[in-house]
Protein backbone atom coordinates (compact mmCIF):
# COMPACT_ATOMS: atom_id res chain seq x y z
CA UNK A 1 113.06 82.93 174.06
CA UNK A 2 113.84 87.05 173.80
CA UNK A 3 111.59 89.10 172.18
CA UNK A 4 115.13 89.67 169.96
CA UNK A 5 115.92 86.08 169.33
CA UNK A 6 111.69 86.28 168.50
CA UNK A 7 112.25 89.35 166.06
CA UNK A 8 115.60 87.24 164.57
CA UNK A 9 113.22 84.47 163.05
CA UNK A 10 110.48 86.69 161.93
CA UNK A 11 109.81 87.38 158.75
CA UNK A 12 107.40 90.53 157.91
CA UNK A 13 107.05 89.48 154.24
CA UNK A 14 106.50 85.97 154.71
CA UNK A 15 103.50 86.78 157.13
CA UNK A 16 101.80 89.43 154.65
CA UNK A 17 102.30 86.82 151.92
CA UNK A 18 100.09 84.03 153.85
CA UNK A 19 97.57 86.47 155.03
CA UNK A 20 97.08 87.24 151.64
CA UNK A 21 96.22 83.39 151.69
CA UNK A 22 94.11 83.29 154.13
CA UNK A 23 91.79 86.34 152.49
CA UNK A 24 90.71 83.75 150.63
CA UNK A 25 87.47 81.59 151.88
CA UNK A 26 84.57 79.92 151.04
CA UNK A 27 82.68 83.32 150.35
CA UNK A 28 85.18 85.17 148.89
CA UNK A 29 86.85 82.85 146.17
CA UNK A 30 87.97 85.84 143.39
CA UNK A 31 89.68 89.03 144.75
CA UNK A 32 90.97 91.89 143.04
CA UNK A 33 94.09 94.03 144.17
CA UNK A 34 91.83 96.82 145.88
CA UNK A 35 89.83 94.00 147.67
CA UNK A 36 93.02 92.20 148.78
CA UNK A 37 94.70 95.97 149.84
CA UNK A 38 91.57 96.84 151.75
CA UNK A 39 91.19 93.58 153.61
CA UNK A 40 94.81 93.38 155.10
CA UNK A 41 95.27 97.08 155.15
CA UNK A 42 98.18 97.16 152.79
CA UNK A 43 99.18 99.49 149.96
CA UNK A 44 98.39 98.43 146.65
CA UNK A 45 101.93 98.42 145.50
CA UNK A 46 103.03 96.09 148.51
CA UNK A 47 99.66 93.45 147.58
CA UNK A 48 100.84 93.60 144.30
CA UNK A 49 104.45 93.51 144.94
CA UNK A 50 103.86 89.62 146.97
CA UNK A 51 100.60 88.09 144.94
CA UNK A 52 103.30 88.55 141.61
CA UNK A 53 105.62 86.36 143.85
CA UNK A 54 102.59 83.84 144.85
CA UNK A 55 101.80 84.06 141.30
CA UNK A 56 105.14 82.64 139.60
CA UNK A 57 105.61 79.98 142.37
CA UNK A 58 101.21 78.25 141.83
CA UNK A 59 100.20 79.65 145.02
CA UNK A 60 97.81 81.83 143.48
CA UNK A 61 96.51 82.41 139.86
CA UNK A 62 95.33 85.91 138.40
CA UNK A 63 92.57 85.91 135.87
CA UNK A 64 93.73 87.30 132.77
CA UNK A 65 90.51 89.30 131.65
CA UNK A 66 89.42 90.56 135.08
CA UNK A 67 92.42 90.17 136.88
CA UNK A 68 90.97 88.89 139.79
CA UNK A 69 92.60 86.81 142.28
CA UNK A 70 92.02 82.88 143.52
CA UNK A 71 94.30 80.24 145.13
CA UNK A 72 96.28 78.46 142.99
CA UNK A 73 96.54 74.59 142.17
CA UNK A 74 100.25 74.41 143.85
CA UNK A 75 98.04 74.75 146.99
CA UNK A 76 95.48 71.97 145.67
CA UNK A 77 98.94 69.34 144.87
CA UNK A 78 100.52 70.70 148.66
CA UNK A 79 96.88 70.00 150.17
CA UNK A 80 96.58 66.35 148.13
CA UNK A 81 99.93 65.58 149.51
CA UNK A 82 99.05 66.15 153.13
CA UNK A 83 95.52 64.25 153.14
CA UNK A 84 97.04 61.22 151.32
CA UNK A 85 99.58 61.06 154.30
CA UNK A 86 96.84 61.43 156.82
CA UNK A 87 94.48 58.81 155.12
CA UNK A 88 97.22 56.23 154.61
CA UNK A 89 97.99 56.82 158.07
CA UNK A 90 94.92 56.40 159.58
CA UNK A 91 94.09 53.19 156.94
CA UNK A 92 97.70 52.06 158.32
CA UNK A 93 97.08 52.48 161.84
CA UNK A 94 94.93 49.52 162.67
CA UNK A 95 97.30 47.03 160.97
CA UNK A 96 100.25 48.81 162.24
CA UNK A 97 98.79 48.21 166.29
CA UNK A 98 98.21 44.71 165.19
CA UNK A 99 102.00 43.80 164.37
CA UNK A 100 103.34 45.84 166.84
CA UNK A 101 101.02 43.60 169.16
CA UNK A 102 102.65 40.58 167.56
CA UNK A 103 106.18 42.08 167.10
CA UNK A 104 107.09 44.23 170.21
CA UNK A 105 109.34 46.06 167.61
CA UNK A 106 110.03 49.32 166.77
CA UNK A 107 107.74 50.57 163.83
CA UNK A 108 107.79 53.18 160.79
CA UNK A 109 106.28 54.27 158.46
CA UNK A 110 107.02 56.70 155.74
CA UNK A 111 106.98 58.26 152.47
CA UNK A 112 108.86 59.75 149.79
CA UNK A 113 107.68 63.27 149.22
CA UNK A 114 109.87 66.11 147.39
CA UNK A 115 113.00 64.18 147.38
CA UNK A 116 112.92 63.31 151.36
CA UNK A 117 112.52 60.07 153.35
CA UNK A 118 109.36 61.68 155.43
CA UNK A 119 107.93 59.63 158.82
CA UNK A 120 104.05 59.74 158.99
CA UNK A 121 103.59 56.89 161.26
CA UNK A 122 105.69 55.24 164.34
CA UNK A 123 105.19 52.34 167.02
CA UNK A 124 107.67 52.32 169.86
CA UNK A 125 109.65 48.62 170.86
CA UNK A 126 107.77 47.76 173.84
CA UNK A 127 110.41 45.35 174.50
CA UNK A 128 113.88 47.14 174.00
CA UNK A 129 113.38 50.71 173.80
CA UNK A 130 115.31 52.37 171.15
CA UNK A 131 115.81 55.86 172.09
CA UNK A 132 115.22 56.96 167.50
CA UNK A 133 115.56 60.58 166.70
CA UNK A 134 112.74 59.71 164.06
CA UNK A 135 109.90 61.31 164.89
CA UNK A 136 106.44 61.74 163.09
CA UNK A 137 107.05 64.47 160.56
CA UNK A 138 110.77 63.60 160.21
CA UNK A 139 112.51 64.13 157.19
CA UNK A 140 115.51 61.96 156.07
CA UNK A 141 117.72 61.89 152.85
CA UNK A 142 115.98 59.52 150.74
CA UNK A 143 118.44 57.13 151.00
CA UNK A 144 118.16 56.76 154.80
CA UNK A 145 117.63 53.25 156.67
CA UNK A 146 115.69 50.43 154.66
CA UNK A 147 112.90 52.56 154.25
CA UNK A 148 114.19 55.22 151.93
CA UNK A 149 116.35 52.23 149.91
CA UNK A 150 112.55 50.18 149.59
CA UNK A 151 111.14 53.13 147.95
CA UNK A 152 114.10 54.36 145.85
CA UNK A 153 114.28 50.80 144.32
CA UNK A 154 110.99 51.35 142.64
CA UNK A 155 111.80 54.33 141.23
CA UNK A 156 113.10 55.20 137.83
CA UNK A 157 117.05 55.00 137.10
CA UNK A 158 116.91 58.57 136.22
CA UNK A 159 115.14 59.26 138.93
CA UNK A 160 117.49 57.49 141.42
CA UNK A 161 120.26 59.18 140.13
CA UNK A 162 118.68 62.53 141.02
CA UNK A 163 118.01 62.04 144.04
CA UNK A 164 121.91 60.75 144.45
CA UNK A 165 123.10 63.94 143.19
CA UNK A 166 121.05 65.77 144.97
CA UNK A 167 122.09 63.88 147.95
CA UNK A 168 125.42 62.21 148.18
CA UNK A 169 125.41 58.77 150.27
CA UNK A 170 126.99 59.83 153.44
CA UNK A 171 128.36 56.66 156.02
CA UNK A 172 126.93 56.62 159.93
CA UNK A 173 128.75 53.70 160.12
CA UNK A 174 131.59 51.02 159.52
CA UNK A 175 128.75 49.38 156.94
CA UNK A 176 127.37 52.12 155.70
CA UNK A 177 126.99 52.50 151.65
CA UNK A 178 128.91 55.37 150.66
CA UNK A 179 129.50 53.79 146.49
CA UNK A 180 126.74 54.94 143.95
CA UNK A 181 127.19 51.54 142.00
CA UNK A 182 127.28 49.44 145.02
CA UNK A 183 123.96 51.28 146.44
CA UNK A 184 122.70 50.95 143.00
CA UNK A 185 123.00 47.09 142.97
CA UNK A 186 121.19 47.16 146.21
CA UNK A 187 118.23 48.49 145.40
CA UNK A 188 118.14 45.99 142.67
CA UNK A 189 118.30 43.44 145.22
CA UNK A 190 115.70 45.18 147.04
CA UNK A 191 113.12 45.20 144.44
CA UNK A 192 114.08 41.09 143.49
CA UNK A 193 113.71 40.00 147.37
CA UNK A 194 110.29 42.36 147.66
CA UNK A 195 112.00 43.51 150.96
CA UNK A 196 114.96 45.23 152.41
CA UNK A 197 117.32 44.62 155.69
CA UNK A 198 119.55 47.13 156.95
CA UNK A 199 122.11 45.47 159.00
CA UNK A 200 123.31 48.26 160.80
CA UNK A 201 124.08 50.13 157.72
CA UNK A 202 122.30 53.42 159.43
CA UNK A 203 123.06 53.10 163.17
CA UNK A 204 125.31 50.72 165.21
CA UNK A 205 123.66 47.61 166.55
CA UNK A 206 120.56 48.64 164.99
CA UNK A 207 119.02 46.42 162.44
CA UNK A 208 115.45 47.13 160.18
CA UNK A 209 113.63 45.24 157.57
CA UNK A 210 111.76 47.53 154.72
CA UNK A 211 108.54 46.44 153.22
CA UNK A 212 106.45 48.26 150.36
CA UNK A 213 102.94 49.39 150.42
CA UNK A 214 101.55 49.47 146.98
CA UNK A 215 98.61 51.58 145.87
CA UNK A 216 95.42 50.28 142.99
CA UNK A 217 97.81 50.90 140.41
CA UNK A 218 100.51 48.73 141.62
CA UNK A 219 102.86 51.55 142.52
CA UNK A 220 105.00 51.14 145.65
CA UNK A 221 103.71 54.52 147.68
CA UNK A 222 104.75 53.81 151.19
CA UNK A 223 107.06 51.74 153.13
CA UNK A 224 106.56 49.62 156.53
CA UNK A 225 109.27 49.04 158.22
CA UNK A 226 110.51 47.10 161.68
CA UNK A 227 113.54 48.17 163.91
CA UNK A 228 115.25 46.16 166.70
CA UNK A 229 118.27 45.43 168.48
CA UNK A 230 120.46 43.33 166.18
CA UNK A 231 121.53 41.03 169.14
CA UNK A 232 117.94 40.68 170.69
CA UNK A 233 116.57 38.36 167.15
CA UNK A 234 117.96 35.54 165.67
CA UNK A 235 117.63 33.73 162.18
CA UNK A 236 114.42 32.51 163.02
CA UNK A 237 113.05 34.76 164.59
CA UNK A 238 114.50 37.34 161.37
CA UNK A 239 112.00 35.07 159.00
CA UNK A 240 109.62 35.48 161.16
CA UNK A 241 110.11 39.24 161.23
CA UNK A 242 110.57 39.58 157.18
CA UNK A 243 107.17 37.29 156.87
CA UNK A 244 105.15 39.33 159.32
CA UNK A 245 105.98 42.92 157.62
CA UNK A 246 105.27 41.37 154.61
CA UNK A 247 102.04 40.22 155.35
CA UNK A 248 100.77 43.44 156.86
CA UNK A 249 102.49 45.50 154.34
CA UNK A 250 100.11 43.35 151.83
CA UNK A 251 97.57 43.84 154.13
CA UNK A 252 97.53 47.52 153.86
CA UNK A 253 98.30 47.51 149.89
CA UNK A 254 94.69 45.70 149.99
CA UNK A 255 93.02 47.54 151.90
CA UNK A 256 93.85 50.97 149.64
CA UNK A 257 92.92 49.28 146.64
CA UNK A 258 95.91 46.87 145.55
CA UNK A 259 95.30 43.99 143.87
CA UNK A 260 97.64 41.27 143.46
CA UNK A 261 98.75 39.55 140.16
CA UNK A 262 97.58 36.08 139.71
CA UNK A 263 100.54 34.02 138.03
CA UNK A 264 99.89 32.87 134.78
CA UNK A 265 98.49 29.08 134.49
């Protein structure tokens, strides 16, 4: 790339305002305007100028009596965010190697996070390989595939119809959903069968099956799912596929802390 196309994409403001984030350490926790000025050899008026900014949006918070500086909890919930991807991830990981072991499929696994479908997790078909644009770190509509349905369907009505405003259904294919009601009545579906299947819904000849990953508290956090060829499985070998996710996707609910409802006597 040019040093123009470089200078295009670069943002002078942007950098001061996460240097003045990075001042911040494990020695030097408070900071006052001068402090902050001297450190990154800015004016005052320019410090003062971007930590209002940082202020308004959580990124930093200004004592009131000495007016002193500190990091700001929006950076504690970002921070949260990104180590309960990582540790699901790596709790995930082992169970994830054993059904792809079993499986041969194609495997994902993701999130909802700020309104988007988001990939922390993948296994390639060792079998068939699927050439997916999905990549760890992805971000999807949060309607996208059978993973993004499994997690909308255990989500508030108010809260699915958000994220369906926010984000019209859009068709990729001859199947695809592209009715609110009918997408609606889905995801009710979804949430009775405690799985979903995407018949190539998403992507020609592609077909996935959605599992949820539930948390101590019962709440449906993550989603496992398995892709394939639709031609390559068969009916049995579809149960087979629907009672292996589900098993691991218990497996992992388990191991961070689920614990399943006995039925009543």
């Amino acid at each position: 790339m040019s040093g123009d196309k470089k200078e295009a994409f670069y943002n002078r403001s942007l950098e001061r305002a996460l240097q003045i984030l990075n001042a911040f350490t494990g020695e030097r926790k408070r900071l006052t305007l001068s402090q902050l000025s001297e450190i990154l050899s800015l004016s005052r008026a320019t410090v003062l100028r971007l930590c209002s900014t940082l202020v308004t949006y959580g990124f930093l918070h200004q004592d009131p009596a000495s007016k002193e500086y500190s990091l700001g909890l929006r950076l504690l919930e970002l921070g949260s965010i990104v180590f309960h991807s990582f540790s699901l991830r790596k709790t995930a990981s082992p169970f994830l190697d054993q059904l792809h072991r079993k499986l041969g499929k194609t495997l994902f696994l993701a999130i909802l996070e700020q309104g988007q479908l988001i990939y922390i997790d993948k296994r390639e078909d060792a079998h068939y390989p699927i050439t997916f644009t999905s990549k760890i770190g992805t971000s999807r509509p949060p309607y996208w595939g059978m993973l993004g349905p499994m997690l909308m369907a255990h989500l508030p009505d108010s809260e699915v119809e958000h994220l369906l405003e926010k984000n019209p259904l859009r068709a990729t294919t001859k199947k695809s959903f592209t009715k609110k009601e009918e997408f609606k009545k889905w995801l009710d579906q979804v949430r009775k069968e405690g799985f979903a299947v995407d018949s190539e819904r998403t992507f020609e000849g592609i077909t996935g099956v959605a599992v949820p990953i539930r948390d101590f508290r019962g709440k449906v956090v993550a989603s496992l799912a398995v892709c394939f060829i639709s031609s390559s499985v068969d009916a049995k070998e579809m149960k087979r596929i629907i009672k292996e996710a589900l098993k691991t996707g218990l497996n992992i609910s388990r191991e961070i802390g689920y614990l399943e409802k006995k039925p009543a006597p």
